[in-house]
N, C-alpha and C. Protein backbone atom coordinates (compact mmCIF):
# COMPACT_ATOMS: atom_id res chain seq x y z
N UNK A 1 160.93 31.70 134.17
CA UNK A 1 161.11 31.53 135.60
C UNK A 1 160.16 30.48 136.18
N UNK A 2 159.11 30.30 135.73
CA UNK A 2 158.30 29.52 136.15
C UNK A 2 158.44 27.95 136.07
N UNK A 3 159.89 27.65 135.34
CA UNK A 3 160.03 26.76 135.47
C UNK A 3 160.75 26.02 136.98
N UNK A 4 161.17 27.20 137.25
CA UNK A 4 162.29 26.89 138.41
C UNK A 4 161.29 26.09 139.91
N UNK A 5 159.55 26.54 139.80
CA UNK A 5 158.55 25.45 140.65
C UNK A 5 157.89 24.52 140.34
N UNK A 6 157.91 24.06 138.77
CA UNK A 6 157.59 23.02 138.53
C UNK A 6 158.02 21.63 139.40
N UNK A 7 156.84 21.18 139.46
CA UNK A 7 157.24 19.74 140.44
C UNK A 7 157.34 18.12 139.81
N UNK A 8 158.27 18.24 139.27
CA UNK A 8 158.84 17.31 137.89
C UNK A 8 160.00 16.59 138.62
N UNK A 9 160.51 15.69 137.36
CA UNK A 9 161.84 14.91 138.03
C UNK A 9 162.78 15.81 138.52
N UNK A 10 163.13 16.60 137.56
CA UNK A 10 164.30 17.65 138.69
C UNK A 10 164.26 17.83 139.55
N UNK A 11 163.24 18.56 140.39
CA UNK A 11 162.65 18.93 141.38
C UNK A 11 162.93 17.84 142.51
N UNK A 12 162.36 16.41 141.90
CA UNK A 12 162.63 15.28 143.16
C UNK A 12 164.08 14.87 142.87
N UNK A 13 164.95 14.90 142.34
CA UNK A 13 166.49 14.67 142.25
C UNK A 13 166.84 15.71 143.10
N UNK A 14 166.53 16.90 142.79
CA UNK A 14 167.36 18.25 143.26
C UNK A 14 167.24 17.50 145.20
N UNK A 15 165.69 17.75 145.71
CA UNK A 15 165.09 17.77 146.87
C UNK A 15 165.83 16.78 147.41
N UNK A 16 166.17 14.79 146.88
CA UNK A 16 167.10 14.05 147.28
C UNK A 16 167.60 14.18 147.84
N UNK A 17 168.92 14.68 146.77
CA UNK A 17 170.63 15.05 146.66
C UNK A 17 170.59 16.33 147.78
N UNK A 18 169.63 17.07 147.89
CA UNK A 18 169.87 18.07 149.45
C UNK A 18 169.64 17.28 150.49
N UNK A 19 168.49 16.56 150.68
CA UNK A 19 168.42 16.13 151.93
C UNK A 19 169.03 14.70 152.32
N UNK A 20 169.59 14.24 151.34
CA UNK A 20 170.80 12.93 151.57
C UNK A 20 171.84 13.44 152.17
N UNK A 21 172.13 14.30 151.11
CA UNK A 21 173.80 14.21 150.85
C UNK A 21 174.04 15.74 151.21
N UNK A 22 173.25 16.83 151.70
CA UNK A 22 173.43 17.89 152.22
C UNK A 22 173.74 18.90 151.29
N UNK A 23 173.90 20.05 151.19
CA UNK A 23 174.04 20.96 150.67
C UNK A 23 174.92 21.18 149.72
N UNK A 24 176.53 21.31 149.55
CA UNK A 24 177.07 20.82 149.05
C UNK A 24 176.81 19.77 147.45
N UNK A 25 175.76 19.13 147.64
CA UNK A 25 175.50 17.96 146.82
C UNK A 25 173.87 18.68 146.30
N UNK A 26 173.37 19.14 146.76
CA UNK A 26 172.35 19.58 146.27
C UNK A 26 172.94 21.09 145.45
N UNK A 27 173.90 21.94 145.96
CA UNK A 27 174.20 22.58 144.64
C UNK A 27 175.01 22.15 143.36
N UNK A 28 175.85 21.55 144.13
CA UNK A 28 175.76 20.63 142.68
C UNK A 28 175.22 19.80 142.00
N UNK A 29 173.68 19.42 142.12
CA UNK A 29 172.86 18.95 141.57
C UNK A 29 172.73 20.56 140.95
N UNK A 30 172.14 21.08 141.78
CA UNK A 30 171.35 22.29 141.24
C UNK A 30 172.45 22.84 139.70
N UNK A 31 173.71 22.66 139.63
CA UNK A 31 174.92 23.37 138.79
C UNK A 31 174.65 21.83 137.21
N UNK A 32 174.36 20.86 138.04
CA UNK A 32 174.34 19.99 137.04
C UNK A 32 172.91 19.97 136.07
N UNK A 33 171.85 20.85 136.93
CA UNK A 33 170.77 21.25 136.02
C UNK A 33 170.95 22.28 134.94
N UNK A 34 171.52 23.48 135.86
CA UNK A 34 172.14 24.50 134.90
C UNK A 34 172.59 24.16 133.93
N UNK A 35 173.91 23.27 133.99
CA UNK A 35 174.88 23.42 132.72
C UNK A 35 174.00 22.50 131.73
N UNK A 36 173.21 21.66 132.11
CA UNK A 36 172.30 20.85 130.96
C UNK A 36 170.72 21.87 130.63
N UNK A 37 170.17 22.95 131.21
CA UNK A 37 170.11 24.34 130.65
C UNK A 37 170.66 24.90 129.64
N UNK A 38 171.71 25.08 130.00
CA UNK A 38 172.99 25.95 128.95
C UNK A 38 172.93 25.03 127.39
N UNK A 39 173.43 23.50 127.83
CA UNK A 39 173.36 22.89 126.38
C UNK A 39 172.08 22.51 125.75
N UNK A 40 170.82 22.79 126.48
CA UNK A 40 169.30 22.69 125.84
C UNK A 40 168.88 23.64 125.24
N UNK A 41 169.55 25.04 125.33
CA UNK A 41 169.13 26.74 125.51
C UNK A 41 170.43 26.41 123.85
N UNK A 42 171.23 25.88 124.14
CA UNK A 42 172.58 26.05 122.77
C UNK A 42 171.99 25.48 121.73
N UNK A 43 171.50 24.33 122.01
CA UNK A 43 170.98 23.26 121.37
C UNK A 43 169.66 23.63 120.38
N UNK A 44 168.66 24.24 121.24
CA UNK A 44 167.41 25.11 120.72
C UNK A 44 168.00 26.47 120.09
N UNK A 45 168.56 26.55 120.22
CA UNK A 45 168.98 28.35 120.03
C UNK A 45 169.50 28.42 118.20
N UNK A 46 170.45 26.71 117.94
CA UNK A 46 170.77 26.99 116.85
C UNK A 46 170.67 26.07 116.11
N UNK A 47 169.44 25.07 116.29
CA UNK A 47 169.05 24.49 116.02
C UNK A 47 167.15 24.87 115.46
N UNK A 48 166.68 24.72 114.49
CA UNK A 48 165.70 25.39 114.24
C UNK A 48 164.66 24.59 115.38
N UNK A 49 163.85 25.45 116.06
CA UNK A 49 162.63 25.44 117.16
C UNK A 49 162.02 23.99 116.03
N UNK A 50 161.61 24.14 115.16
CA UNK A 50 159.84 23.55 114.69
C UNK A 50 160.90 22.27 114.37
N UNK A 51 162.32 21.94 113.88
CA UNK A 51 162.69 20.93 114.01
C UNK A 51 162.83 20.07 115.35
N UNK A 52 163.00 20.65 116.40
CA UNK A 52 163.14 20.06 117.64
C UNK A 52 162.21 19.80 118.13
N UNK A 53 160.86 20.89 118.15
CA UNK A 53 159.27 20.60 118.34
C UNK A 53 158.78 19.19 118.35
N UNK A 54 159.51 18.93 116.68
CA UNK A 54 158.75 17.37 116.02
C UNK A 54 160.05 16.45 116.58
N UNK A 55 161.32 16.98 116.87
CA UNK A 55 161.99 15.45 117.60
C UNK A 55 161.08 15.25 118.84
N UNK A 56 161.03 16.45 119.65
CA UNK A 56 161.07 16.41 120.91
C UNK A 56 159.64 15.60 120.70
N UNK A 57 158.65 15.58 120.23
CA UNK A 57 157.58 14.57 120.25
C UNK A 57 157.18 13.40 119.77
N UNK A 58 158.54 13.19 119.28
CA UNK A 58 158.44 11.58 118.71
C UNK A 58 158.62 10.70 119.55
N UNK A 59 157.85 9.48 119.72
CA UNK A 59 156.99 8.43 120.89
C UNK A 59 158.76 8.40 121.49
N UNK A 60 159.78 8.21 120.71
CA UNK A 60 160.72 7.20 121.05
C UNK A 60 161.57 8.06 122.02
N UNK A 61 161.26 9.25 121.75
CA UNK A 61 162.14 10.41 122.56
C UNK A 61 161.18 10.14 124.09
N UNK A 62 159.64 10.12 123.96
CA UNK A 62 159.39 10.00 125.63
C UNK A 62 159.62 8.70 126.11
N UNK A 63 159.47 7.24 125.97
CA UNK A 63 160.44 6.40 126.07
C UNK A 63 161.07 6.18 126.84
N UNK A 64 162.04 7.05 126.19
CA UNK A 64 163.77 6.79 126.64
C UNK A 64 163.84 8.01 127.46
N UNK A 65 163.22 8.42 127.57
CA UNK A 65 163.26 10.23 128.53
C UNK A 65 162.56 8.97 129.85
N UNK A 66 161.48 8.19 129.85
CA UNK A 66 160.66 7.34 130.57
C UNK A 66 161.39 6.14 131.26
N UNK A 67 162.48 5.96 130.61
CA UNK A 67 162.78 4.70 130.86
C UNK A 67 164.37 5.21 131.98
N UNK A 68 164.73 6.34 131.62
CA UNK A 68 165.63 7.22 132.74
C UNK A 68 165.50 7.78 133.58
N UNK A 69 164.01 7.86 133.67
CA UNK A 69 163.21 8.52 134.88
C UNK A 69 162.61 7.16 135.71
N UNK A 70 162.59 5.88 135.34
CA UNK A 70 162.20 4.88 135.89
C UNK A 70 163.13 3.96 136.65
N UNK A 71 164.60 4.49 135.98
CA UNK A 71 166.02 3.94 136.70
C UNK A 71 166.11 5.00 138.11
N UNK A 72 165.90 6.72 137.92
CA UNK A 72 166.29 7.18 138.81
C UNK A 72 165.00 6.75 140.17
N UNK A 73 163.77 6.58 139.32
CA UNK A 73 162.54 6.74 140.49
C UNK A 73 162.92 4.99 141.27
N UNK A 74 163.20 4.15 140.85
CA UNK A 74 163.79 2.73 141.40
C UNK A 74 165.03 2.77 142.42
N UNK A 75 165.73 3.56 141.73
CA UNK A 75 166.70 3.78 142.61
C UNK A 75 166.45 5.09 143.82
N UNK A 76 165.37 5.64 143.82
CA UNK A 76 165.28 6.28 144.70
C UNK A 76 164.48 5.53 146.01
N UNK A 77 163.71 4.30 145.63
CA UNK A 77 162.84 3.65 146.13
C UNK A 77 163.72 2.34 147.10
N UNK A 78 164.69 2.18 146.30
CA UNK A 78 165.78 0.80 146.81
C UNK A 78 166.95 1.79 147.55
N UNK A 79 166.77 2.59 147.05
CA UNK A 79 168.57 2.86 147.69
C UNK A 79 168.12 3.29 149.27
N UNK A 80 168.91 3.21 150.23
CA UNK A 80 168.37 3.40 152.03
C UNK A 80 169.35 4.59 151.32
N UNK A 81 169.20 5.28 152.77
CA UNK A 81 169.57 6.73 152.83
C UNK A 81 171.06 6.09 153.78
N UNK A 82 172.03 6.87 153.05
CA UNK A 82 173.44 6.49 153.74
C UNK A 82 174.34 8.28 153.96
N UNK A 83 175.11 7.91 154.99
CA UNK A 83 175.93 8.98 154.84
C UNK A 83 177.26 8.58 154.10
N UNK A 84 177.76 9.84 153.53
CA UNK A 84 179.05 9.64 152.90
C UNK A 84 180.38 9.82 154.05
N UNK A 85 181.08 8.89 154.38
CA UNK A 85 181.88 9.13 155.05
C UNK A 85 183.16 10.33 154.98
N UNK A 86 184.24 9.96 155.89
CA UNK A 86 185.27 10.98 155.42
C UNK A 86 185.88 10.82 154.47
N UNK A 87 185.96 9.96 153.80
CA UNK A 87 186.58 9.11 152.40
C UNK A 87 186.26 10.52 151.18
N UNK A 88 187.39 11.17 151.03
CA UNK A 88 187.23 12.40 150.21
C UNK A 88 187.02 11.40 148.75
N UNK A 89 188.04 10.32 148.38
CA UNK A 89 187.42 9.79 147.15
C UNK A 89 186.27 9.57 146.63
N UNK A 90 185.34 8.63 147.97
CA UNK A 90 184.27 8.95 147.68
C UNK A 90 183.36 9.87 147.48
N UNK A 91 183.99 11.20 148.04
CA UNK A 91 183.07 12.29 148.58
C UNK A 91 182.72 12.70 146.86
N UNK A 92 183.91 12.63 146.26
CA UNK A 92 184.30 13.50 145.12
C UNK A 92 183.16 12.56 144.02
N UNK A 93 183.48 11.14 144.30
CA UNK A 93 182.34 10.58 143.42
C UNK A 93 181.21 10.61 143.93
N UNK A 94 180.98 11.05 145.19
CA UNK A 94 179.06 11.15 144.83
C UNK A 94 178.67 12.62 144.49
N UNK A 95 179.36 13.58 144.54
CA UNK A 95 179.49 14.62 143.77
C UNK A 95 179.91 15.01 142.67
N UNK A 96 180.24 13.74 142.10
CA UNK A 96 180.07 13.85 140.63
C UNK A 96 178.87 12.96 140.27
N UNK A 97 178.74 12.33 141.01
CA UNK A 97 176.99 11.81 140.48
C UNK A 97 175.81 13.12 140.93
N UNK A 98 175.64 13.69 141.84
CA UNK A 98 175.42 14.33 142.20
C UNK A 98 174.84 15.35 140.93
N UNK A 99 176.11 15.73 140.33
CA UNK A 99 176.20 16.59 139.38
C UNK A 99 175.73 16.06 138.36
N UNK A 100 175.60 14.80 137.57
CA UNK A 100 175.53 13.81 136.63
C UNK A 100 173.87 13.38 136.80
N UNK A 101 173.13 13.49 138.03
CA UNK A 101 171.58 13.48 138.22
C UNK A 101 171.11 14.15 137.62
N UNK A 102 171.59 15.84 137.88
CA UNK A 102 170.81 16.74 137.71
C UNK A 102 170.94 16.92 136.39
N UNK A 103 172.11 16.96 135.55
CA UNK A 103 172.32 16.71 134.09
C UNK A 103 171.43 16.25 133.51
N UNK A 104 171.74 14.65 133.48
CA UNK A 104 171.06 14.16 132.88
C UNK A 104 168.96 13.90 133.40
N UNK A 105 168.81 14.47 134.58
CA UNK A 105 167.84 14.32 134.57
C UNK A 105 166.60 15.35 133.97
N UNK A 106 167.38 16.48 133.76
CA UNK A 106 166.77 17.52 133.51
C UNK A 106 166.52 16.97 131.72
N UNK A 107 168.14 16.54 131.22
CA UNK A 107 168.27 16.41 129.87
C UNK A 107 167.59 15.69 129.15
N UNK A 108 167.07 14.73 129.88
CA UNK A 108 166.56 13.38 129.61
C UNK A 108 165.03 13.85 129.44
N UNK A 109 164.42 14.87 129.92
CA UNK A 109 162.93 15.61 130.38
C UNK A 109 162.59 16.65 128.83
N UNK A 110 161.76 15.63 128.02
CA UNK A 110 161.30 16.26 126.66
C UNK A 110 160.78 17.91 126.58
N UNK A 111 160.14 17.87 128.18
CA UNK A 111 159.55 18.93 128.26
C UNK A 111 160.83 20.45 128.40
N UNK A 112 161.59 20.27 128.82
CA UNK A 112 162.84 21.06 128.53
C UNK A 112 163.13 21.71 127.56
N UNK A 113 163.21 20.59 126.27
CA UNK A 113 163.64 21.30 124.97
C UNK A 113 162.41 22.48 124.95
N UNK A 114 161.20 21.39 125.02
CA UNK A 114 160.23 22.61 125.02
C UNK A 114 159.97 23.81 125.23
N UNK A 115 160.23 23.86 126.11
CA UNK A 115 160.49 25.16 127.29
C UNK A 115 160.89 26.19 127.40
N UNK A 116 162.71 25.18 126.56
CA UNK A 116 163.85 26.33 125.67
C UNK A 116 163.42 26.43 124.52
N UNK A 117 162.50 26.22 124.10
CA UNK A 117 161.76 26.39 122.48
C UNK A 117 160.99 27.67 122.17
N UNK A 118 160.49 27.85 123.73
CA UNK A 118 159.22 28.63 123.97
C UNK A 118 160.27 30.10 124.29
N UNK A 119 160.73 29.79 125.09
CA UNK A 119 161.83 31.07 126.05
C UNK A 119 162.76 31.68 124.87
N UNK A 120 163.13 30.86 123.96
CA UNK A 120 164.38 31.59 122.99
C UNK A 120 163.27 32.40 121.56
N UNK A 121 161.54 31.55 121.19
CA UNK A 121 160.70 32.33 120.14
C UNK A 121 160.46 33.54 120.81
N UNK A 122 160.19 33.19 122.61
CA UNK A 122 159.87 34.60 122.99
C UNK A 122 160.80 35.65 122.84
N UNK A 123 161.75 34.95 123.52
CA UNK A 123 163.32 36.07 123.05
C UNK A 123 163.29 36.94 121.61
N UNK A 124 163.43 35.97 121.24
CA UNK A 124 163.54 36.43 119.46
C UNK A 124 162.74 37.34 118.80
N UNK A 125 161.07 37.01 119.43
CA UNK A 125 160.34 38.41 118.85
C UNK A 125 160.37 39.39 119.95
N UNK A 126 160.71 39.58 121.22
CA UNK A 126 160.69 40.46 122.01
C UNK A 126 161.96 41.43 121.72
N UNK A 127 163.03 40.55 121.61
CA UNK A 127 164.26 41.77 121.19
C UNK A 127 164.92 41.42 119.82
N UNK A 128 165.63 42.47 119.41
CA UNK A 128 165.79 42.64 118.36
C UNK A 128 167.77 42.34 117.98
N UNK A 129 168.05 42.34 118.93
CA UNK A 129 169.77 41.94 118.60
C UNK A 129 170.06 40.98 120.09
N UNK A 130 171.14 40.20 119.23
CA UNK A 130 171.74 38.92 119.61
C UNK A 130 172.12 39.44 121.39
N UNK A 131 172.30 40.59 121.23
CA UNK A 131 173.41 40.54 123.07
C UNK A 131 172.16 40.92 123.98
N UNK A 132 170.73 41.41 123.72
CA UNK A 132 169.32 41.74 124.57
C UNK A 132 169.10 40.00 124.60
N UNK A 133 168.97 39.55 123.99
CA UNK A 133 168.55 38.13 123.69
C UNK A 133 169.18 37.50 124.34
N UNK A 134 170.76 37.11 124.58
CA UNK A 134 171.68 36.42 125.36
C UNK A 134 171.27 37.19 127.14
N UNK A 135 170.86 38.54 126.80
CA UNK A 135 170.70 38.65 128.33
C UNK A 135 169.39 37.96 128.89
N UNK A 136 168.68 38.27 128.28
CA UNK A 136 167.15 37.65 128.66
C UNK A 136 167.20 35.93 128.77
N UNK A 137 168.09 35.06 127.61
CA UNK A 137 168.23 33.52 128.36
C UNK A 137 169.40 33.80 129.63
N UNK A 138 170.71 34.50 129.68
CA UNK A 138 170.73 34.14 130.89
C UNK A 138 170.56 34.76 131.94
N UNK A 139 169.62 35.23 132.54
CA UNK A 139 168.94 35.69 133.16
C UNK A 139 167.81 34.51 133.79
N UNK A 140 167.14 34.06 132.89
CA UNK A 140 166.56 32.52 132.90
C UNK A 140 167.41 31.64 133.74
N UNK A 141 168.20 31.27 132.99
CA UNK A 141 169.33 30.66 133.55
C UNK A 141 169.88 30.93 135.05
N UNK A 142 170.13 32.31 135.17
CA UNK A 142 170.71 32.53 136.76
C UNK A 142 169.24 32.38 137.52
N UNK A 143 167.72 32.86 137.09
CA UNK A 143 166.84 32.45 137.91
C UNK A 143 167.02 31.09 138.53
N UNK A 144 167.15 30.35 137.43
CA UNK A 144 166.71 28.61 137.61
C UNK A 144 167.85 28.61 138.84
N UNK A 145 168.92 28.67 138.71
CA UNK A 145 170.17 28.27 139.23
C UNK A 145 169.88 28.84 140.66
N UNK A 146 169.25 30.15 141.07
CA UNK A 146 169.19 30.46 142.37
C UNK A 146 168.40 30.05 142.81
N UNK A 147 166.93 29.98 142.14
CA UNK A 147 165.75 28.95 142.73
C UNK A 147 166.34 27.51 143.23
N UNK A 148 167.04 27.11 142.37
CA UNK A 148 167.13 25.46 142.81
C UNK A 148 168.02 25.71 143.85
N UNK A 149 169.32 26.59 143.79
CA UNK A 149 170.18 26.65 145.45
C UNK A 149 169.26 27.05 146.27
N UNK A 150 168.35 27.94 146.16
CA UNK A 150 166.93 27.98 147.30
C UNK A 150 166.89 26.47 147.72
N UNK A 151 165.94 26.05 147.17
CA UNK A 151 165.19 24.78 147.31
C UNK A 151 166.79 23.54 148.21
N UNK A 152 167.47 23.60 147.54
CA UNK A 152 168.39 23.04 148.54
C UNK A 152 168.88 23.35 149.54
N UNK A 153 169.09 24.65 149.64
CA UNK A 153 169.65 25.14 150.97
C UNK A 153 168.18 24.77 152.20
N UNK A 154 167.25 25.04 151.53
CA UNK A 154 166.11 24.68 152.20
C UNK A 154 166.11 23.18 152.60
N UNK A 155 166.17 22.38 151.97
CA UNK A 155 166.09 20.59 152.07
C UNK A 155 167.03 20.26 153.19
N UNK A 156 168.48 20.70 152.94
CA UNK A 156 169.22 20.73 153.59
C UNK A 156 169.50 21.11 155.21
N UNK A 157 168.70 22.08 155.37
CA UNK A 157 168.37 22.69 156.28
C UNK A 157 167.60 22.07 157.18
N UNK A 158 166.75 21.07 156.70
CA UNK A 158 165.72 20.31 157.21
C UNK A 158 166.03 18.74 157.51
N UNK A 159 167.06 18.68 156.76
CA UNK A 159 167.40 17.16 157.05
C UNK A 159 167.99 16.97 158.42
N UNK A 160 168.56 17.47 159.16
CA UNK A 160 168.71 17.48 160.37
C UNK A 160 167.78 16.72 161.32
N UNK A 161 166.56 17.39 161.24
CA UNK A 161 165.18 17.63 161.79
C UNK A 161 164.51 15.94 161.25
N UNK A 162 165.02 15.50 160.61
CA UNK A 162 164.13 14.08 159.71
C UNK A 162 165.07 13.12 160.20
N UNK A 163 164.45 12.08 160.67
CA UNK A 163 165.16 10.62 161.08
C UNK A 163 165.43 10.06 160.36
N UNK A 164 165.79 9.00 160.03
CA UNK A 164 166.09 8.14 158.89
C UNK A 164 165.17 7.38 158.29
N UNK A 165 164.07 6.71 158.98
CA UNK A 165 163.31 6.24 158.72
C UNK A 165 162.02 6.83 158.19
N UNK A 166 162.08 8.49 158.44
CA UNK A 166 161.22 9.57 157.69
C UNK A 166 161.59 9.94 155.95
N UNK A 167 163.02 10.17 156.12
CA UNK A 167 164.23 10.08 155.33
C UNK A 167 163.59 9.11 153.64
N UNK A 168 163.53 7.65 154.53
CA UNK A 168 163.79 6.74 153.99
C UNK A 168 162.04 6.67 152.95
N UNK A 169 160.65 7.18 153.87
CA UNK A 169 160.02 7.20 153.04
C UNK A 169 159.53 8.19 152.08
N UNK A 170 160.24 9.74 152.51
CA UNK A 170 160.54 10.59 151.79
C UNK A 170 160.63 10.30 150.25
N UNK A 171 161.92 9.31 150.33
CA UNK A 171 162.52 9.01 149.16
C UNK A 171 161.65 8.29 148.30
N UNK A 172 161.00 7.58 149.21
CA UNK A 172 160.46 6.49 148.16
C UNK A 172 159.17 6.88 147.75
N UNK A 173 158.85 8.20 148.36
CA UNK A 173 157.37 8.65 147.73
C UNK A 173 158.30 10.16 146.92
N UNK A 174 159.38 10.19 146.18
CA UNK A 174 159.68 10.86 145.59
C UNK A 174 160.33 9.54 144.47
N UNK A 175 160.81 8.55 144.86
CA UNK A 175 160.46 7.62 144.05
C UNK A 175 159.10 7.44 143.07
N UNK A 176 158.08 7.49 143.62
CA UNK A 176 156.63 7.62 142.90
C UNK A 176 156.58 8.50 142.45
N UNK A 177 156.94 9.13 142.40
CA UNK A 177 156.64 10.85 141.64
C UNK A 177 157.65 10.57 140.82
N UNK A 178 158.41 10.63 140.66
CA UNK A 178 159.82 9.83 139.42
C UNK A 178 158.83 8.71 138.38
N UNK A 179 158.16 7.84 138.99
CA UNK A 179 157.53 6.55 138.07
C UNK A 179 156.18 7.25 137.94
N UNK A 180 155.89 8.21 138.01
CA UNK A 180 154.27 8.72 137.78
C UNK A 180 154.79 9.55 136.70
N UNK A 181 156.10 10.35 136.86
CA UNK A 181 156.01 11.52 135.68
C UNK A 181 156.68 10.07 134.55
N UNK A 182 157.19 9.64 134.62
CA UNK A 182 157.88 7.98 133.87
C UNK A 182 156.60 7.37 133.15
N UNK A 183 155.47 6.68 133.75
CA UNK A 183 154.55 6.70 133.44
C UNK A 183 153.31 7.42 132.67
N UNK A 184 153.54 8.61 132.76
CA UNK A 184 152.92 9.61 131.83
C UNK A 184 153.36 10.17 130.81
N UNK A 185 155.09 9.76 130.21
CA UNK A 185 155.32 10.08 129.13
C UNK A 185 155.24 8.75 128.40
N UNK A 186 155.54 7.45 129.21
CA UNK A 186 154.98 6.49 128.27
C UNK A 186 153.54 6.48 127.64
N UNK A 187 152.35 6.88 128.83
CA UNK A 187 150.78 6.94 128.47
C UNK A 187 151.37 8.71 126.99
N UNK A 188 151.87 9.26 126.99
CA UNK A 188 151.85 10.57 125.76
C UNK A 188 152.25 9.70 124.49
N UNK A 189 153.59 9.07 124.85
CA UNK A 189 153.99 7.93 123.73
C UNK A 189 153.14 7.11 122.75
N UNK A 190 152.30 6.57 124.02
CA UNK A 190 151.70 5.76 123.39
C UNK A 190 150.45 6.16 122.67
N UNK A 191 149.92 7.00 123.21
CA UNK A 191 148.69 8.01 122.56
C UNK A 191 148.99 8.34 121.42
N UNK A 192 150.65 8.61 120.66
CA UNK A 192 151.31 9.23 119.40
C UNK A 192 151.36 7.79 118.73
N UNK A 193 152.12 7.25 119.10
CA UNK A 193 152.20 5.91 118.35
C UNK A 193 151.38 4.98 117.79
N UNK A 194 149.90 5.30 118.35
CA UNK A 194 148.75 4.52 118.07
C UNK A 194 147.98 5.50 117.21
């Protein structure tokens, strides 16, 4: 559960996509974290832990986890804050990006596998058959998923209240927080590689 306040890239995607694009768009950010949950939790689950341990820390994995967190933190910094009009086409594609942030931003975040590395050993020695075990990850899972509709319904709630030009530097100091956590898996990288 404690992952669900970590103040990481998710966290500034999720916070965005609520206070851009409103509620709506922030749960489906929040659904696009989940389901990339689900395939990190599948992924760790049957995949041996101490093999993923040593992917998940190879320089090239933070990187490229670094170098996707440096597209979203840029683009959070350049993009102005726009509304989506009545244009349902569009509506539908920024809610599928929407959904496609939180995916891949969560997915892209080394520390994840980790996480699900830690949550499924605990599982495993705490209970003793497969269906206690499936309850205890999703359980995890529905935490994360209601925390983050928290946190948006909250953002959302507030964007009202924020001008555009508050809006606008919001973003771009959640931009920095995007290129600081970006920046610190390159500085882990490079500490391994040398």
């Amino acid at each position: 559960m404690s992952t669900a306040f970590i103040l990481g890239p998710v966290f500034f995607t999720l916070l965005r996509n609520s206070l851009q694009k409103g509620v709506k768009d922030g749960l489906i950010t929040a659904l696009g974290i989940v389901v990339s949950d689900i395939v990190v939790a599948g992924i760790c689950y049957y995949f041996a832990g101490s093999f993923l341990g040593l992917y998940v820390e190879l320089p090239i994995v933070k990187f490229i986890a670094a170098a996707i967190l440096i597209s979203f933190g840029i683009s959070f910094i350049r993009k102005p804050v726009n509304e989506i009009a009545g244009n349902p086409i569009q509506a539908t594609r920024a809610r599928f990006r929407s959904f496609a942030q939180g995916f891949i931003v969560n997915f892209a975040n080394p520390a994840v596998f980790l996480l699900w590395i830690a949550f499924i050993t605990l599982a495993e020695s705490s209970y003793s058959s497969p269906a206690d075990i499936s309850i205890y990850l999703i359980g995890i899972l529905l935490g994360i998923f209601i925390t983050d509709a928290g946190k948006s319904l909250g953002a959302a709630r507030l964007a009202p209240y924020l001008k555009s030009s508050r809006l606008k530097k919001i973003f771009k100091v959640l931009g920095v927080g995007l290129l600081g956590v970006a920046s610190y898996l390159i500085y882990q990288g490079v500490v391994q590689f040398v």
